[in-house]
Protein backbone atom coordinates (compact mmCIF):
# COMPACT_ATOMS: atom_id res chain seq x y z
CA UNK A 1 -132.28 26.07 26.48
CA UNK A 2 -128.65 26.45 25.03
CA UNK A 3 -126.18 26.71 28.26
CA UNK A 4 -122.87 28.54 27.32
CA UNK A 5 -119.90 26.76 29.51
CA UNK A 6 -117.43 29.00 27.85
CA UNK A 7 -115.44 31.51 29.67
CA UNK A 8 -112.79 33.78 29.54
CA UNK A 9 -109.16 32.55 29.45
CA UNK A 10 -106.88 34.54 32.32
CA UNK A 11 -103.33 34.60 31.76
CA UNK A 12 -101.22 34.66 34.98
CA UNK A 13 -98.03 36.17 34.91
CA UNK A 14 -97.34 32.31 36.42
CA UNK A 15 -98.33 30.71 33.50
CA UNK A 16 -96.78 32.80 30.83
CA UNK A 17 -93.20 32.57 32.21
CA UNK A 18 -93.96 28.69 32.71
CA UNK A 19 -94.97 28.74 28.85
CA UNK A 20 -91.63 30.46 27.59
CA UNK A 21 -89.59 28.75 29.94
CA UNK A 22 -90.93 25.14 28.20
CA UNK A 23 -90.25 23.83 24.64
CA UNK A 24 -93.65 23.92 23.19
CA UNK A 25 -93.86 21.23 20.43
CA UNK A 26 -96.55 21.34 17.30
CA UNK A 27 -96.82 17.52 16.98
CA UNK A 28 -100.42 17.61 14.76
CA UNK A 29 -100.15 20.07 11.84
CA UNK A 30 -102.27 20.02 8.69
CA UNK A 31 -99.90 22.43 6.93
CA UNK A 32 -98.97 19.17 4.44
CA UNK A 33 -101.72 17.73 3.84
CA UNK A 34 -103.68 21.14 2.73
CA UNK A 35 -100.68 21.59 0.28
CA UNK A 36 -101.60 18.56 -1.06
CA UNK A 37 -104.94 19.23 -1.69
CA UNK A 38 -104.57 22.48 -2.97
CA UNK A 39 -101.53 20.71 -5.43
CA UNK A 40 -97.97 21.67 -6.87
CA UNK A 41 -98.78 25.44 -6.90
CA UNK A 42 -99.63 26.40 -3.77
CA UNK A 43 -96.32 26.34 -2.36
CA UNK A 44 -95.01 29.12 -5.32
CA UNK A 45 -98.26 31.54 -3.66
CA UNK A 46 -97.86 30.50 -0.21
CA UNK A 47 -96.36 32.94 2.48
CA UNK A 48 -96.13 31.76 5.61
CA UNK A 49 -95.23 34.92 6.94
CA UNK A 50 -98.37 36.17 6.71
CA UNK A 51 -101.33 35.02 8.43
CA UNK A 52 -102.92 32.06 6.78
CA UNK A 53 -106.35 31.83 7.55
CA UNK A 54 -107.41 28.31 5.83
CA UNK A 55 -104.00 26.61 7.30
CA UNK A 56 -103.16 25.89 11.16
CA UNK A 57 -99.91 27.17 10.34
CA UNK A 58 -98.08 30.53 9.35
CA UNK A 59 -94.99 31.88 11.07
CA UNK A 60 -96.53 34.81 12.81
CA UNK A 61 -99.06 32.38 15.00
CA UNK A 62 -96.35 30.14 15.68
CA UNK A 63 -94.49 33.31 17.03
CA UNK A 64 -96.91 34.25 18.60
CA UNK A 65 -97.80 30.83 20.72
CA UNK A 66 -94.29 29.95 21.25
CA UNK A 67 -93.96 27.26 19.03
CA UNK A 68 -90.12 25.90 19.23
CA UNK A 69 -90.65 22.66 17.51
CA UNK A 70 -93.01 21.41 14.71
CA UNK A 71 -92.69 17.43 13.47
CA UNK A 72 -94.97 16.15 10.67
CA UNK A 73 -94.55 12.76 9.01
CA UNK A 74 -94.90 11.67 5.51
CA UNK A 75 -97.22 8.88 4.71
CA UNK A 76 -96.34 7.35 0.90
């Protein structure tokens, strides 16, 4: 028998002012490296302001979680 731990996520009034209030830094984001694989030409059909389903990354989901700073690094 399968047991299903998951339940629903409440959002206190509390918790959302404590979110805006805080700098909420991305500091793992596979918007890069997906680039890479998908080469040169997917950043002239990329739109980040739409939603990107195959990334972790478009504008209107960082928006939306309140995303203030992103950092990647570069591995040559």
């Amino acid at each position: 028998m399968e047991q299903n731990d998951t339940k629903d996520i409440i959002l206190t009034e509390e918790a959302l002012r404590i979110h805006r209030a805080a700098l909420v830094v991305d500091g793992h984001n596979d918007l890069p490296f997906k680039i890479r694989i998908k080469g040169p030409s997917a950043l002239e059909t990329l739109d980040l302001m739409t939603n990107q389903p195959e990334f972790q990354t478009d504008i209107q989901r960082m928006i939306k979680g309140g995303i203030g700073a992103q950092f990647w690094i570069a591995v040559g």
